[in-house]
C-alpha atoms as a PDB file:
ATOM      1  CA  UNK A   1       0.000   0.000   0.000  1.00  0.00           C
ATOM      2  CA  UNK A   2       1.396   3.509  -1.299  1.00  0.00           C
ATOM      3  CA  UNK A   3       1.444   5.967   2.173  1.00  0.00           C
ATOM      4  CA  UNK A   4       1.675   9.743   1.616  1.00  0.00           C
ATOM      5  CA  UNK A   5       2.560  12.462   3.890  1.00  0.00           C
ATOM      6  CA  UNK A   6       1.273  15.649   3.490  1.00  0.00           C
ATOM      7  CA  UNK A   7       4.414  16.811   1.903  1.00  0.00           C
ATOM      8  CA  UNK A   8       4.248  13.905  -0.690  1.00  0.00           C
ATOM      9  CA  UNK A   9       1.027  15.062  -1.894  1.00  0.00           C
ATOM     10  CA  UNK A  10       2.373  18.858  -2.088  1.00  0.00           C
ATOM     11  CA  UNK A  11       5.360  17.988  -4.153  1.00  0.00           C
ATOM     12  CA  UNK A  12       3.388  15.751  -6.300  1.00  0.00           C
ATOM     13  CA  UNK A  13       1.211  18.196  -7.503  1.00  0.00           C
ATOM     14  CA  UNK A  14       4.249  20.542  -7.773  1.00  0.00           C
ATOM     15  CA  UNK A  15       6.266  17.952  -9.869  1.00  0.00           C
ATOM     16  CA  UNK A  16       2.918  17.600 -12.021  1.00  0.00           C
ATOM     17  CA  UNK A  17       2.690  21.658 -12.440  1.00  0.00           C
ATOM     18  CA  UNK A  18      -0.571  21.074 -10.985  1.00  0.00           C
ATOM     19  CA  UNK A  19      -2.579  23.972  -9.110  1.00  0.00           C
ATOM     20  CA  UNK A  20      -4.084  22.287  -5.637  1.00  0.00           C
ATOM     21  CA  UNK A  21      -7.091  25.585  -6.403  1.00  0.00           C
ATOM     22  CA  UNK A  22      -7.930  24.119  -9.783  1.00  0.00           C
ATOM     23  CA  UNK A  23      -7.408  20.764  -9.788  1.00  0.00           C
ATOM     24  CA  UNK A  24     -10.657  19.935  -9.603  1.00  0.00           C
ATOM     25  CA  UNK A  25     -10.725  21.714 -12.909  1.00  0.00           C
ATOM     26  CA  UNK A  26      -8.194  19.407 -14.488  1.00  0.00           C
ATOM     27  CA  UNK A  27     -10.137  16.527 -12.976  1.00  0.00           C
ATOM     28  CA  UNK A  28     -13.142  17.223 -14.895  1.00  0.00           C
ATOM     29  CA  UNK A  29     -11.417  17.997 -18.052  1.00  0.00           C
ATOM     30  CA  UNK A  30     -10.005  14.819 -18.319  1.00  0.00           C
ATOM     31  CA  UNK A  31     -13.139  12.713 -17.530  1.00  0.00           C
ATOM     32  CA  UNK A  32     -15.118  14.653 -20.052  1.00  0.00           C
ATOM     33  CA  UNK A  33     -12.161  13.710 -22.747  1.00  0.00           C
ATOM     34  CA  UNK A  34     -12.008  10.372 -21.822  1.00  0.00           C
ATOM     35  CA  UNK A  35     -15.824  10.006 -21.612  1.00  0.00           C
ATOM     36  CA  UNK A  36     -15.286   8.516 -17.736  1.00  0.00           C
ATOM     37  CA  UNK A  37     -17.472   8.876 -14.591  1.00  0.00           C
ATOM     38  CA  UNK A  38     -16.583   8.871 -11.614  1.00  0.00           C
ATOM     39  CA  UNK A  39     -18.457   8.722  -7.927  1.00  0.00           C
ATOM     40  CA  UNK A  40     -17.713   9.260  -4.649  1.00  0.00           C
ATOM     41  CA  UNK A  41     -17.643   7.970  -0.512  1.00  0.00           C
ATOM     42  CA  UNK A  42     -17.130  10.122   1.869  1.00  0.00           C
ATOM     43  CA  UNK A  43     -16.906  10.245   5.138  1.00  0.00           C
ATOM     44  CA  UNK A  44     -13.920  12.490   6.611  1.00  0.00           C
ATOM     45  CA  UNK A  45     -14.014  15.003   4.072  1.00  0.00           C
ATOM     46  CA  UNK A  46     -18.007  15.329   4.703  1.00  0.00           C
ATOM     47  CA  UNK A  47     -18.985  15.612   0.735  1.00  0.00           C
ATOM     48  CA  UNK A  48     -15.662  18.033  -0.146  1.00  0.00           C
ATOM     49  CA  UNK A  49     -14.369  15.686  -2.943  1.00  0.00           C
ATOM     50  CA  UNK A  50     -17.853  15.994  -4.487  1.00  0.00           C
ATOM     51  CA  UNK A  51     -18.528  19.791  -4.036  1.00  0.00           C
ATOM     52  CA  UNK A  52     -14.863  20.331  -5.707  1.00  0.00           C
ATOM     53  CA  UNK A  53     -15.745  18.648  -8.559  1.00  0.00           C
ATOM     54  CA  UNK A  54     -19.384  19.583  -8.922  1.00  0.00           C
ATOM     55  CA  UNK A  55     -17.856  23.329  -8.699  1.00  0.00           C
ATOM     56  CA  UNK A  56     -17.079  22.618 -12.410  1.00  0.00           C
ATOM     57  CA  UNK A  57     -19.343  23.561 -15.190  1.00  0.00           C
ATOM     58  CA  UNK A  58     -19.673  20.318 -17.045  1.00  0.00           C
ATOM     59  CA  UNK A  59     -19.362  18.176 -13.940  1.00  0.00           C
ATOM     60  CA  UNK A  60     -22.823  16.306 -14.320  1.00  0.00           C
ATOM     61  CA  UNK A  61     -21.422  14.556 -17.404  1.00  0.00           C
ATOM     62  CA  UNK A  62     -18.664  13.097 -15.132  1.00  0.00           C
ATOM     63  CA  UNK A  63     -20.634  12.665 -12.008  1.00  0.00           C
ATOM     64  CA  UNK A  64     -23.669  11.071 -10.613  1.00  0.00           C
ATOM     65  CA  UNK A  65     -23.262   9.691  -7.424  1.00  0.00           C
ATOM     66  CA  UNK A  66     -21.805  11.501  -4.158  1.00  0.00           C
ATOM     67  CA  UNK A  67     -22.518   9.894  -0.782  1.00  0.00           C
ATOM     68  CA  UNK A  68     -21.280  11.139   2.092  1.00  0.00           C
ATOM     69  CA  UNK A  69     -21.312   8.049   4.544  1.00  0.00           C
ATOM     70  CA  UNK A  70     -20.382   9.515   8.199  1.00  0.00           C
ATOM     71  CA  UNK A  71     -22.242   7.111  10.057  1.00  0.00           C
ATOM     72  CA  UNK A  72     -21.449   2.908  10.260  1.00  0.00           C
ATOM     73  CA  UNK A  73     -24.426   2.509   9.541  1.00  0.00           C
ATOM     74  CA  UNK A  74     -24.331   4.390   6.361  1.00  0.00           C
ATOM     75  CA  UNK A  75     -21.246   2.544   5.468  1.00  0.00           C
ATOM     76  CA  UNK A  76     -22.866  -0.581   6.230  1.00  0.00           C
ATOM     77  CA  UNK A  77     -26.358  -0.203   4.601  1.00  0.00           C
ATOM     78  CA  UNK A  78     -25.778   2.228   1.507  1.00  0.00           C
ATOM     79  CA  UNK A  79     -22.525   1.219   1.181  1.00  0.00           C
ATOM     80  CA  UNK A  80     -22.579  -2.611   1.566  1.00  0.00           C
ATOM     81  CA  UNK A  81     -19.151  -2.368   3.870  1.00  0.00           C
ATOM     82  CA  UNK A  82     -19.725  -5.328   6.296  1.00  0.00           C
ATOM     83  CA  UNK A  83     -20.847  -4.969   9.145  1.00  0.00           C
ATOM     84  CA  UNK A  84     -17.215  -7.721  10.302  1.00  0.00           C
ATOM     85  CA  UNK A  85     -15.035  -5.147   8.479  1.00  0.00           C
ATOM     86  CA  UNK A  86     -16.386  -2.415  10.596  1.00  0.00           C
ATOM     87  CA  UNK A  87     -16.393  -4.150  13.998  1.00  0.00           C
ATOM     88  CA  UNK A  88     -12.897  -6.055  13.577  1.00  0.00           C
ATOM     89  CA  UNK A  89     -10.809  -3.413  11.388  1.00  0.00           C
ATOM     90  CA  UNK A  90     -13.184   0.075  11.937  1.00  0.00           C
ATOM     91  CA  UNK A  91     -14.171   2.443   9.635  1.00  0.00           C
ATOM     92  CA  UNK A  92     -10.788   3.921   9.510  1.00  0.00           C
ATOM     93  CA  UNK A  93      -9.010   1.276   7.785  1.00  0.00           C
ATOM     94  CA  UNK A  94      -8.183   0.104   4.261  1.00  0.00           C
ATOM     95  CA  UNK A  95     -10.376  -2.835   3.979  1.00  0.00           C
ATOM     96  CA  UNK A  96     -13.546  -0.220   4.695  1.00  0.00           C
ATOM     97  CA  UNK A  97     -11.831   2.520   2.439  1.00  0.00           C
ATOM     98  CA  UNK A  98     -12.034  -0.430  -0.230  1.00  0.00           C
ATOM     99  CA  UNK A  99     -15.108  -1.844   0.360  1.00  0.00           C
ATOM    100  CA  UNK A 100     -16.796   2.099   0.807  1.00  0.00           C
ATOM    101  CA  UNK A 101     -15.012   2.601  -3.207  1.00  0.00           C
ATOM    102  CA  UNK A 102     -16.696  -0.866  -4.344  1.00  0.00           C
ATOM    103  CA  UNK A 103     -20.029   0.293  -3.455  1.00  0.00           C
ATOM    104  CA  UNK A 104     -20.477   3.760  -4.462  1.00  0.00           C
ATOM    105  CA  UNK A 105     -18.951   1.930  -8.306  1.00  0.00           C
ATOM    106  CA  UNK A 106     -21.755  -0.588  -7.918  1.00  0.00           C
ATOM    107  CA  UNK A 107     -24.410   1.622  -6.729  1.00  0.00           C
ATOM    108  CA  UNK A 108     -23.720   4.460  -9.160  1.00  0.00           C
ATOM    109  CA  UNK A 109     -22.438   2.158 -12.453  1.00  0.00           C
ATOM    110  CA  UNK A 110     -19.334   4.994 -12.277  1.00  0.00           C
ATOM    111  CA  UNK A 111     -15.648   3.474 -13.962  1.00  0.00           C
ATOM    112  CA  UNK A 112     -14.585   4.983 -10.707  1.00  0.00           C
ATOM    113  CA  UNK A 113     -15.695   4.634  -7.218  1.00  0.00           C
ATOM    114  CA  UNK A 114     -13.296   6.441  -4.734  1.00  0.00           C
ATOM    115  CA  UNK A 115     -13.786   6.759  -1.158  1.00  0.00           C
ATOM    116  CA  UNK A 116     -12.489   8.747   2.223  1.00  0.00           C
ATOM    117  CA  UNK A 117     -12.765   7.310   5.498  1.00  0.00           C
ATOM    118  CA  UNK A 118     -10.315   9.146   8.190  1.00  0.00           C
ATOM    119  CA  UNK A 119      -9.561  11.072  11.349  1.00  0.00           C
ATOM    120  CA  UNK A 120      -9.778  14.336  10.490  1.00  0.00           C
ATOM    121  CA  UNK A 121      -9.340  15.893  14.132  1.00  0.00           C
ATOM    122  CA  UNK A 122      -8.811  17.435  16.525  1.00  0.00           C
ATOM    123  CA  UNK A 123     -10.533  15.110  18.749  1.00  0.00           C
ATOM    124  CA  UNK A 124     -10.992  11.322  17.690  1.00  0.00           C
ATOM    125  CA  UNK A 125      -7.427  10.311  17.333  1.00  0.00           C
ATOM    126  CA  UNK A 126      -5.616   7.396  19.262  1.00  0.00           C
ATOM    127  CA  UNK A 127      -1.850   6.223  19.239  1.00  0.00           C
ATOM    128  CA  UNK A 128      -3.052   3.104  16.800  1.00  0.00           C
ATOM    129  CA  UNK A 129      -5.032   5.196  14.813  1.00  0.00           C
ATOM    130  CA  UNK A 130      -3.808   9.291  14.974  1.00  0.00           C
ATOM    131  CA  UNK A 131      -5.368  12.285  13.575  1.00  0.00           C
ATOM    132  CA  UNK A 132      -4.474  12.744  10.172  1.00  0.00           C
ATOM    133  CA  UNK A 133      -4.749   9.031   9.084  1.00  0.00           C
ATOM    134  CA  UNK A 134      -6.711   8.640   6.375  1.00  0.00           C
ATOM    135  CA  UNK A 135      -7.254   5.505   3.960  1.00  0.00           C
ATOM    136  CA  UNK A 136      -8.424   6.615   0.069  1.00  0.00           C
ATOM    137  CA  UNK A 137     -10.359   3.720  -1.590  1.00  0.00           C
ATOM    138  CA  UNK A 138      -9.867   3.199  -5.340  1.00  0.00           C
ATOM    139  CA  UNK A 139     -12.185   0.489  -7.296  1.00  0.00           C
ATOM    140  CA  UNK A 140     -11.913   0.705 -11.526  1.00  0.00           C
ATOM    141  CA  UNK A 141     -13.319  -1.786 -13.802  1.00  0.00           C
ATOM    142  CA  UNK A 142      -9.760  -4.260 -13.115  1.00  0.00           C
ATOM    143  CA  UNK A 143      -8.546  -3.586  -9.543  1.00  0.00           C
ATOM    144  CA  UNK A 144      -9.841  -2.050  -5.900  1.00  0.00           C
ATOM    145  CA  UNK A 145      -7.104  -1.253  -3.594  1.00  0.00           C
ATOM    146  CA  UNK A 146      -6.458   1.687  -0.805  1.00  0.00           C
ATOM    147  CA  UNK A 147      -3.622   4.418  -0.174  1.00  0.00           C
ATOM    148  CA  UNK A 148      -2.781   5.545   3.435  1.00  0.00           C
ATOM    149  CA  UNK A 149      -2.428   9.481   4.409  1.00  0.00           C
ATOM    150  CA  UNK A 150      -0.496  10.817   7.662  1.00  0.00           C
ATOM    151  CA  UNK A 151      -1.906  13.996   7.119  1.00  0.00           C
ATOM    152  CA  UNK A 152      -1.247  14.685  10.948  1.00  0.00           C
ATOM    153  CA  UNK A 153       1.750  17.039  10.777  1.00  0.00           C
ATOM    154  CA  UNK A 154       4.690  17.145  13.341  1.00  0.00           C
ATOM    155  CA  UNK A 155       2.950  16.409  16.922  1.00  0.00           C
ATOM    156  CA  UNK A 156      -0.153  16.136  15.486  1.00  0.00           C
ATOM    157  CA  UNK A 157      -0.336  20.094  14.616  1.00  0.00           C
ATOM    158  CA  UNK A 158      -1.965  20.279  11.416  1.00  0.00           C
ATOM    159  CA  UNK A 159      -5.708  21.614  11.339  1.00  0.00           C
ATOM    160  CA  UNK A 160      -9.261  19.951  10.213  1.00  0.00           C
ATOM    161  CA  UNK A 161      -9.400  21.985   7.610  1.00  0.00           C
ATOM    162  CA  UNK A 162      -5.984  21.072   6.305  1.00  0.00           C
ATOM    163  CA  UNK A 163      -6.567  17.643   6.141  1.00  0.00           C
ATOM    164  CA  UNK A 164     -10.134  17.741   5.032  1.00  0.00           C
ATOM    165  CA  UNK A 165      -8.664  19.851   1.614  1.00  0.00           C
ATOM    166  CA  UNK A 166      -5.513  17.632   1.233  1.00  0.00           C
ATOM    167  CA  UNK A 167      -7.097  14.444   1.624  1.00  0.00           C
ATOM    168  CA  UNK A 168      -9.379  15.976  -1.453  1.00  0.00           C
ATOM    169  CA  UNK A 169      -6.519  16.981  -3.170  1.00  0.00           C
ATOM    170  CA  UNK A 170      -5.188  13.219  -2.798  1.00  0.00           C
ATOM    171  CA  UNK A 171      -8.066  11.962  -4.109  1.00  0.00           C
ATOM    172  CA  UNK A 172      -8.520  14.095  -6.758  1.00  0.00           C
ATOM    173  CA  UNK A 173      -4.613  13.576  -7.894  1.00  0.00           C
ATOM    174  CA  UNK A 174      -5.910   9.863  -7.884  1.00  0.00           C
ATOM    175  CA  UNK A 175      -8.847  10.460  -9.870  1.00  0.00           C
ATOM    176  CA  UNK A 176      -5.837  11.767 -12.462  1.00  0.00           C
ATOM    177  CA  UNK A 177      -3.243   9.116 -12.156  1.00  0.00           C
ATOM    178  CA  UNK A 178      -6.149   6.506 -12.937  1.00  0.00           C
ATOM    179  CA  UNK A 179      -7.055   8.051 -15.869  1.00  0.00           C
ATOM    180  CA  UNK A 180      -3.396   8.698 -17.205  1.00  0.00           C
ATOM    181  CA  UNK A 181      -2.463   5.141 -16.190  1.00  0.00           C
ATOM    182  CA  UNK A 182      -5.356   2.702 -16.814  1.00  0.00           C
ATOM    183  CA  UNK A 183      -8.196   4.002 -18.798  1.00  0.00           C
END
């Protein structure tokens, strides 16, 4: 599993001369060329993934299907994430990231399901699971797997805020690296 700090996903989008204010922009673009939708589970970033790219004109050609899944339950019944995932591994962990991706895909018939599940902060955190960790679910057509931000910043210092915007910046760098890469 791929893990990126905060300053990974900065100097990624720096290496890729891409704006962190516009991506969403570039995200859209893309899917429109490549005739691609994509959908979305949230649950950290509260709906943020799907309000970037609806912010686009054009955007309803791209996407359907945003569901912001806060609650276990939501997870479990909207979702289908099991309800053994969920008590064994928790919603913050790859396995529900995964399974959150595989059933906003099925429910919405997207090419791309992507998901958020996370501690955004200040309060929730543990020493297993910290603020700032956050698992991003991928499921295409060929593969599902999960990639693992520590968003948390030196002594846990970095803001809500922060990590609610670049854990949608992640995602939305995903949404590109899919498309470049597999479709």
């Amino acid at each position: 599993m791929i893990t990126l700090t905060d300053i990974d996903i900065i100097q990624l989008l720096r290496k890729n001369n891409l704006n962190a204010d516009t991506l969403q922009e570039v995200v859209v673009e893309k899917l429109i060329d490549k005739k691609l939708k994509v959908a979305t589970a949230e649950s950290c970033t509260g709906g943020l993934v799907s309000e970037r790219i609806t912010r686009v004109s054009g955007a309803s050609g791209v996407f359907d299907c945003g569901i912001c899944s806060y609650s276990n339950g939501i997870k479990h019944k909207v979702l289908g994430v099991s309800k053994e995932t969920l008590a064994v591994l928790g919603a913050v962990s790859a396995e529900t990231a995964i399974q959150m991706a595989e059933g906003v895909k099925k429910l919405s018939g997207a090419d791309i399901g992507i998901s958020t599940t996370g501690i955004a902060g200040p309060l929730g955190g543990t020493p297993e699971k910290p603020v700032g960790l956050v698992y991003v679910g991928v499921c295409t057509e060929n593969k599902a797997y999960s990639l693992k931000l520590n968003l948390g910043g030196v002594n846990q210092t970095n803001s809500r805020n922060y990590i609610r915007k670049l854990t949608s910046d992640a995602v939305l760098f995903t949404i590109l690296s899919i498309i470049h890469e597999q479709m």
